[in-house]
C-alpha atoms as a PDB file:
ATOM      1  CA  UNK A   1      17.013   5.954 -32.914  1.00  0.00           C
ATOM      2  CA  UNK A   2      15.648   5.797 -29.341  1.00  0.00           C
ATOM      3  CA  UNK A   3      13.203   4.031 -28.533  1.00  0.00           C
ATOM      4  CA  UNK A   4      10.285   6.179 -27.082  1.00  0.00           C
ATOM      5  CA  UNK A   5       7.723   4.303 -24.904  1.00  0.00           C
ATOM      6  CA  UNK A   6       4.330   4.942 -25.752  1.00  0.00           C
ATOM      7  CA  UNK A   7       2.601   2.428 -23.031  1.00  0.00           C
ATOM      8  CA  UNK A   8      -0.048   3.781 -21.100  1.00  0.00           C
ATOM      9  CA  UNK A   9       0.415   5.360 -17.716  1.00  0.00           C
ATOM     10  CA  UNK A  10      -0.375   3.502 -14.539  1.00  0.00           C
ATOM     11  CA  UNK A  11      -1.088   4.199 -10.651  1.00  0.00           C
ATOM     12  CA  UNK A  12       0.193   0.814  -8.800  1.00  0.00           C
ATOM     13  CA  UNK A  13       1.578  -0.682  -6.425  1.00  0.00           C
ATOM     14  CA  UNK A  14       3.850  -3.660  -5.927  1.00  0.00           C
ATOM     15  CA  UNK A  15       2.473  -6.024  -3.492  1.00  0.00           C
ATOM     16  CA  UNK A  16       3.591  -9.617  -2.107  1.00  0.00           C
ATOM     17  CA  UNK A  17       0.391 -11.882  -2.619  1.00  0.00           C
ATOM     18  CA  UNK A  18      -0.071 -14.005   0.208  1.00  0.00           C
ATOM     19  CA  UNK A  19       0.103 -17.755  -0.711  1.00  0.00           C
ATOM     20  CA  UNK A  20      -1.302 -21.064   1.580  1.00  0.00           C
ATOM     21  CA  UNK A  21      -1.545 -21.995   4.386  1.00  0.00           C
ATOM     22  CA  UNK A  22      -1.917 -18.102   5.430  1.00  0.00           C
ATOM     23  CA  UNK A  23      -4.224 -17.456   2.434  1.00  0.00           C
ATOM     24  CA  UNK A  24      -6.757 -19.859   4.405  1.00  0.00           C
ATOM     25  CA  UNK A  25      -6.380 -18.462   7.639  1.00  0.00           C
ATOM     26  CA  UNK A  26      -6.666 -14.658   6.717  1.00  0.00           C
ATOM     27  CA  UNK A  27      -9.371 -14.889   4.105  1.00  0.00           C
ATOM     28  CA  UNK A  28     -11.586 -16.790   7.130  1.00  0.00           C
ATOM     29  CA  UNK A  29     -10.311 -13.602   9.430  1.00  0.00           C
ATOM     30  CA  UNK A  30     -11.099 -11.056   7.108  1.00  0.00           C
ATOM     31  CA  UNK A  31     -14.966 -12.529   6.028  1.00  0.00           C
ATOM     32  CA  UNK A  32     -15.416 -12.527   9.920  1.00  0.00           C
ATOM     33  CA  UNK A  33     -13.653  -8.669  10.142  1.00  0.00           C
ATOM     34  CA  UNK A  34     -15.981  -7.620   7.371  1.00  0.00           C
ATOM     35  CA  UNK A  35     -18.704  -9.540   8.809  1.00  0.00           C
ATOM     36  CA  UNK A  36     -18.974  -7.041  12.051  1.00  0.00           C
ATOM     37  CA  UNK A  37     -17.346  -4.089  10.307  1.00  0.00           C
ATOM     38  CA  UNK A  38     -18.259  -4.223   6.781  1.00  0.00           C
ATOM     39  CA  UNK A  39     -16.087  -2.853   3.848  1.00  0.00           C
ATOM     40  CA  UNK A  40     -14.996  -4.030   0.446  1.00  0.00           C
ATOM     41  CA  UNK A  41     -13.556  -7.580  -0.350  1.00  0.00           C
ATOM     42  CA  UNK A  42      -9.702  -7.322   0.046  1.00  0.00           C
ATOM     43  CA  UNK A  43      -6.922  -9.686  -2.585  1.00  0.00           C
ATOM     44  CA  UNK A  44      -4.617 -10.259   0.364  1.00  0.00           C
ATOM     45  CA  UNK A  45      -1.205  -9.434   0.013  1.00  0.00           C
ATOM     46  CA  UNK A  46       1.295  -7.543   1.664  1.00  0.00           C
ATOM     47  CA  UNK A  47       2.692  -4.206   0.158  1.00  0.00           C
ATOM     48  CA  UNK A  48       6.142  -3.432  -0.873  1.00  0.00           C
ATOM     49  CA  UNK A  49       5.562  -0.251  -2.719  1.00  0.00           C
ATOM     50  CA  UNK A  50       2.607   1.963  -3.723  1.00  0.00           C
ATOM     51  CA  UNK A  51       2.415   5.644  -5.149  1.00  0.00           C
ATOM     52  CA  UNK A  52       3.850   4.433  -8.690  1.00  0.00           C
ATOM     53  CA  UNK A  53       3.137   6.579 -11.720  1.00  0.00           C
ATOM     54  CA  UNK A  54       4.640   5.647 -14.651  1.00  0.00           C
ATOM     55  CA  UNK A  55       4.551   4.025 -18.171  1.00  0.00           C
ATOM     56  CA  UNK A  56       3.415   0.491 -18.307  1.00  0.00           C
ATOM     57  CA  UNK A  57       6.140  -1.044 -19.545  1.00  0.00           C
ATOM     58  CA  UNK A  58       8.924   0.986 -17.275  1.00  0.00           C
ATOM     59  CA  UNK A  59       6.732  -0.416 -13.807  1.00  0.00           C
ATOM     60  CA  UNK A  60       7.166  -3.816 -16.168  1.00  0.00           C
ATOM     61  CA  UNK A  61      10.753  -3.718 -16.544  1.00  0.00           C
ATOM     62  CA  UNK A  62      11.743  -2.544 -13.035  1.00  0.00           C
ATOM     63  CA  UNK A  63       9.170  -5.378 -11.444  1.00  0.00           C
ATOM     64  CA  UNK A  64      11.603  -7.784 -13.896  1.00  0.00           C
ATOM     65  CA  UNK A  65      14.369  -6.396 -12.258  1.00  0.00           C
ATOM     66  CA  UNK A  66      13.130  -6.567  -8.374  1.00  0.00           C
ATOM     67  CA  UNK A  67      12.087 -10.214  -8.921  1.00  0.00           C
ATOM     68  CA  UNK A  68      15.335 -11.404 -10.043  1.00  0.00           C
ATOM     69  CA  UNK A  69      16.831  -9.840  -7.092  1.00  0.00           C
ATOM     70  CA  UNK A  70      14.489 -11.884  -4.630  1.00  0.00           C
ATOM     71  CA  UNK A  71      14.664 -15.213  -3.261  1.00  0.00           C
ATOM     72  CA  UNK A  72      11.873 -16.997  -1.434  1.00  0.00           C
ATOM     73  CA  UNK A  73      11.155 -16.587   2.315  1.00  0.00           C
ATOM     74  CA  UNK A  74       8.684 -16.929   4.838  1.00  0.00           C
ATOM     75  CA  UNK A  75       6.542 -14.224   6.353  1.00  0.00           C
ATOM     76  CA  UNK A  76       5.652 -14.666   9.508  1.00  0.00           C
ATOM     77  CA  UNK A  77       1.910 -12.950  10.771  1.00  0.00           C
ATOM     78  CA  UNK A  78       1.000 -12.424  14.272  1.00  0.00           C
ATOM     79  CA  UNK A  79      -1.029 -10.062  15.761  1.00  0.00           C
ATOM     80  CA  UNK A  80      -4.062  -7.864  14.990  1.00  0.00           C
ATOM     81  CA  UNK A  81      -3.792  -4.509  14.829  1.00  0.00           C
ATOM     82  CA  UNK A  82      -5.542  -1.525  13.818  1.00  0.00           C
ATOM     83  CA  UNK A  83      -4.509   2.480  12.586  1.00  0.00           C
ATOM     84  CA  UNK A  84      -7.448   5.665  12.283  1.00  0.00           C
ATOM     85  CA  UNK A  85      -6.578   4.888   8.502  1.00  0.00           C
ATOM     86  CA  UNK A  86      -9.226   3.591   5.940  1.00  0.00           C
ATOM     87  CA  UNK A  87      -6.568   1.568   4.524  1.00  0.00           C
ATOM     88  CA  UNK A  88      -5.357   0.263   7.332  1.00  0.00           C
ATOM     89  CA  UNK A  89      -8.161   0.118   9.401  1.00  0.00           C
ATOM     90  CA  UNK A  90      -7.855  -3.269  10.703  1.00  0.00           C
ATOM     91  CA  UNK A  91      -4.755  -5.828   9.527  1.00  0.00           C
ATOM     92  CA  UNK A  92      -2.642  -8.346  10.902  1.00  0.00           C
ATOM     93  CA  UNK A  93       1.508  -8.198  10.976  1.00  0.00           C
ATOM     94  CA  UNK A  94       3.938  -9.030   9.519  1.00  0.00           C
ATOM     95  CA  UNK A  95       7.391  -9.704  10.962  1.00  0.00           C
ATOM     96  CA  UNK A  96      10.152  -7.481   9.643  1.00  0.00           C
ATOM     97  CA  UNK A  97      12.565  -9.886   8.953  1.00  0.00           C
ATOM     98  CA  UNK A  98      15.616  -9.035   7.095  1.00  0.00           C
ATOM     99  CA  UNK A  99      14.631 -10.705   4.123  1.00  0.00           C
ATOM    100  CA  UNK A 100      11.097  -8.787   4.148  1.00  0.00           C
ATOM    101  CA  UNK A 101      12.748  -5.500   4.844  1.00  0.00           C
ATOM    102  CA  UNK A 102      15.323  -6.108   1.967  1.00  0.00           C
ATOM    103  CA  UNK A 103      12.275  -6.849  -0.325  1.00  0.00           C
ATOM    104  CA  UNK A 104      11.297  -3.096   0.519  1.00  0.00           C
ATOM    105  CA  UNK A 105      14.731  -1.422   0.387  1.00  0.00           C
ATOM    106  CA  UNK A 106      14.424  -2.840  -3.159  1.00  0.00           C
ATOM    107  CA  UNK A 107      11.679  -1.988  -4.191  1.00  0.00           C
ATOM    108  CA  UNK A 108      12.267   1.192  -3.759  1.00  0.00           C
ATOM    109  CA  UNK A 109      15.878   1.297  -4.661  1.00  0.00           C
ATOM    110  CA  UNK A 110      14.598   0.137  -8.352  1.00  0.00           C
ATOM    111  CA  UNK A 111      11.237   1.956  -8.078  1.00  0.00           C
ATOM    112  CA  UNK A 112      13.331   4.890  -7.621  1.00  0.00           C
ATOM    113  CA  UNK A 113      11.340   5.916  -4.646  1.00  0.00           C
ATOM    114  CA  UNK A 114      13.773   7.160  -2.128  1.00  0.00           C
ATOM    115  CA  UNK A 115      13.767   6.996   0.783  1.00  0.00           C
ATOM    116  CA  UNK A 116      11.690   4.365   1.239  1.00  0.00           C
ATOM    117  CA  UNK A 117       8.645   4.926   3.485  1.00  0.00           C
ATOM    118  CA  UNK A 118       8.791   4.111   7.328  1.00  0.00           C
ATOM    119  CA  UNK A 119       7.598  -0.079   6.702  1.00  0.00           C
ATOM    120  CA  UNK A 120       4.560  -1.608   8.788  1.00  0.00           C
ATOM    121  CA  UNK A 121       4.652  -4.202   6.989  1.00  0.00           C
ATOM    122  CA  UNK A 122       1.207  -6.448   7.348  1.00  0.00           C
ATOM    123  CA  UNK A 123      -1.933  -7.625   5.688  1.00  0.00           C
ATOM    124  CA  UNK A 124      -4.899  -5.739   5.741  1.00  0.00           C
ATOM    125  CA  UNK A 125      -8.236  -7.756   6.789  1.00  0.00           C
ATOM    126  CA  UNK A 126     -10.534  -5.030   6.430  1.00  0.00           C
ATOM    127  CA  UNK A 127     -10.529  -1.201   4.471  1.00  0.00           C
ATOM    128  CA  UNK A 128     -12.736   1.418   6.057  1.00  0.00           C
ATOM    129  CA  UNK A 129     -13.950   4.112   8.720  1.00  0.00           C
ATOM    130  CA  UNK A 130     -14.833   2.369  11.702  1.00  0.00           C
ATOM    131  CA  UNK A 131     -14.947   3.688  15.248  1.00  0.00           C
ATOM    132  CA  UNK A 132     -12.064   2.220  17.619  1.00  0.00           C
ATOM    133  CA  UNK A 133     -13.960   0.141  20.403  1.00  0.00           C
ATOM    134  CA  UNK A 134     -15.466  -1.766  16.802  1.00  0.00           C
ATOM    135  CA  UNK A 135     -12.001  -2.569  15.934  1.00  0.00           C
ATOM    136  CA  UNK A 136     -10.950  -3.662  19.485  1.00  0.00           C
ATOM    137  CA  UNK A 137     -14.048  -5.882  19.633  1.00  0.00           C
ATOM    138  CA  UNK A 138     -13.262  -7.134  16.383  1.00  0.00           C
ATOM    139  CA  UNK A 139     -10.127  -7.997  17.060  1.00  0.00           C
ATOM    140  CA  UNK A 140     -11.035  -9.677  20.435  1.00  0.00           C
ATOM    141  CA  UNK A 141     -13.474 -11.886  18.181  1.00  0.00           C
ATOM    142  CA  UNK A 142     -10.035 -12.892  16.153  1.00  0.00           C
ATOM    143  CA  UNK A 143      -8.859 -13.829  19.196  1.00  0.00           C
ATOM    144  CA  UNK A 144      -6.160 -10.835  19.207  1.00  0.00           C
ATOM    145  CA  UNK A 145      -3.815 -12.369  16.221  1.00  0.00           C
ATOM    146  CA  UNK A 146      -3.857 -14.444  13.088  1.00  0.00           C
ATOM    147  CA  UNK A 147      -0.558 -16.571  13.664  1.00  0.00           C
ATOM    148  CA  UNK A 148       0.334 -18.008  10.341  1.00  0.00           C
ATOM    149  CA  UNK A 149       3.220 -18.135   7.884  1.00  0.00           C
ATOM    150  CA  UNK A 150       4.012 -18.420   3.945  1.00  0.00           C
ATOM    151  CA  UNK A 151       6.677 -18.502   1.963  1.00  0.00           C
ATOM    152  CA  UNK A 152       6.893 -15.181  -0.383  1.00  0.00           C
ATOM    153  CA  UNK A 153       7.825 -16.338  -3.734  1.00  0.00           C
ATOM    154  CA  UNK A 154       6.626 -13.659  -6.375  1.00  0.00           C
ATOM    155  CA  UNK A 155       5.531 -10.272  -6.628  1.00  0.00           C
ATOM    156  CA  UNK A 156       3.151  -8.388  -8.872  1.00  0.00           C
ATOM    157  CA  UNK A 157       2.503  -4.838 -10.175  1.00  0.00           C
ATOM    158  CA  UNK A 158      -1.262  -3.665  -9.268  1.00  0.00           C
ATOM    159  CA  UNK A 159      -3.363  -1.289 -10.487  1.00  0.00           C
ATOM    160  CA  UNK A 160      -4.457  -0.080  -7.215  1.00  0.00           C
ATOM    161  CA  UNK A 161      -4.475   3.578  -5.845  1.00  0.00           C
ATOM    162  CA  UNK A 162      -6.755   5.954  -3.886  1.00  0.00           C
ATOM    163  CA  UNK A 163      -8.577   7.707  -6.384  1.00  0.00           C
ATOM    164  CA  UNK A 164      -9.688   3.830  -8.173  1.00  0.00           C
ATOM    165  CA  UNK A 165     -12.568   2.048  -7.130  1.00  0.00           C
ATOM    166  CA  UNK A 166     -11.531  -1.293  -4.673  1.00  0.00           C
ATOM    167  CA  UNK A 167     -13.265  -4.108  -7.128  1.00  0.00           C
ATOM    168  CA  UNK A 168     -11.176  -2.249  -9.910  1.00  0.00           C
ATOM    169  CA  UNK A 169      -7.796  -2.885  -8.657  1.00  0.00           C
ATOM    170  CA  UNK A 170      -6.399  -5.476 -10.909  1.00  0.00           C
ATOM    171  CA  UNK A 171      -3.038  -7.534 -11.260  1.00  0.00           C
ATOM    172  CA  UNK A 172      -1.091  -6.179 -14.391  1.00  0.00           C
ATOM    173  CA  UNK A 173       2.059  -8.585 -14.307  1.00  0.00           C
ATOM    174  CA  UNK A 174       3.252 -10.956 -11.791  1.00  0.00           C
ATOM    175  CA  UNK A 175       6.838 -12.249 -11.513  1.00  0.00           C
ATOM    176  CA  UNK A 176       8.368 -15.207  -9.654  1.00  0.00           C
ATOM    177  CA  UNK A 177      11.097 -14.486  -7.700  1.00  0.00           C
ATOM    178  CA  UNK A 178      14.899 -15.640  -8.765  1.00  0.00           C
ATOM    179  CA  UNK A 179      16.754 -15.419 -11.885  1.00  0.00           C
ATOM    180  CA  UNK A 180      14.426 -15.396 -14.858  1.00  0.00           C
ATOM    181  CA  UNK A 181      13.989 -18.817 -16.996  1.00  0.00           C
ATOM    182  CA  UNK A 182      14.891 -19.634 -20.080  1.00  0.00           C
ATOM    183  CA  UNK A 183      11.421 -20.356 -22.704  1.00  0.00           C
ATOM    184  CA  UNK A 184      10.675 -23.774 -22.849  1.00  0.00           C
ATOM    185  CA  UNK A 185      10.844 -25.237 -26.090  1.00  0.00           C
ATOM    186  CA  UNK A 186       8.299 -27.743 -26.804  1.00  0.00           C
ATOM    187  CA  UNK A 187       8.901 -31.192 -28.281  1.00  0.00           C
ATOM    188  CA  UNK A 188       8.031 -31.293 -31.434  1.00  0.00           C
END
């Protein structure tokens, strides 16, 4: 008999969470963004994949198989930048490197999302609707970038899409990147 999977349904993405020293540096850049432009309180991470709708436990499964796929490696951010999009209203980049641009090849390889999207890929400071000379000032305050690095070493499935509420995104699984481990057995 087949085995029929009866986990709920789920809107997520797949995002890279961003990990010290940058953690530091952008949550101080995005309390100042947010200071002068307002919005929502952002998890920062950087996204792989979003527009996901399926089962639970398939997005489960195929985040197991993207993870064990992955090895570490550093992103590097730079510069502030800014898009007429709420969602990417004002963010920092990322460089593309190979290994970052693999991660979203991936992604959507396993995702089964083809072709992938055209890939920005960066970390958003603030969400929202803000007119452009805000931004640029904004961004001036930041001092034009946010020049950090951290080493990518996991990645997790969120509950986050347009039509949910910010504060109700939520983490649903979270893998480590490289070959899974064995359970630890415990002394006895």
């Amino acid at each position: 008999m087949a085995h029929i999977d009866t986990s709920p349904i789920v809107r997520a993405s797949v995002w890279i969470p961003v990990t010290d020293p940058a953690l530091h540096a952008i949550d101080e850049a995005s309390r100042v963004a947010r200071h002068c432009g307002g919005g929502p309180v952002i998890k920062p991470h950087l996204t792989l994949l979003m527009g996901i709708e399926t089962t639970l436990e398939s997005a489960n499964e195929k985040l197991r198989k993207l993870a064990i796929r992955l090895q570490p490696f550093t992103v590097q951010l730079g510069r502030v930048d800014w898009r007429h999009e709420y969602f990417r209203c004002l963010f920092v980049t990322a460089e593309p490197s190979e290994a970052l641009t693999e991660a979203h090849r991936l992604a959507h390889e396993i995702f089964e999302m083809n072709p992938p999207d055209p890939f920005e890929p960066h970390v958003s400071l603030i969400y929202g609707d803000i007119d452009e000379r805000l931004k640029r000032d904004i961004a001036a305050e930041l001092g034009g970038a946010v020049h950090t690095s951290f080493t990518a070493r996991a990645i997790q499935l969120v509950q986050a899409s347009a039509d949910r509420p910010i504060p109700a995104w939520n983490v649903l699984s979270e893998r480590p990147f490289g070959p899974e481990q064995p359970p630890q057995s415990r002394p006895s």
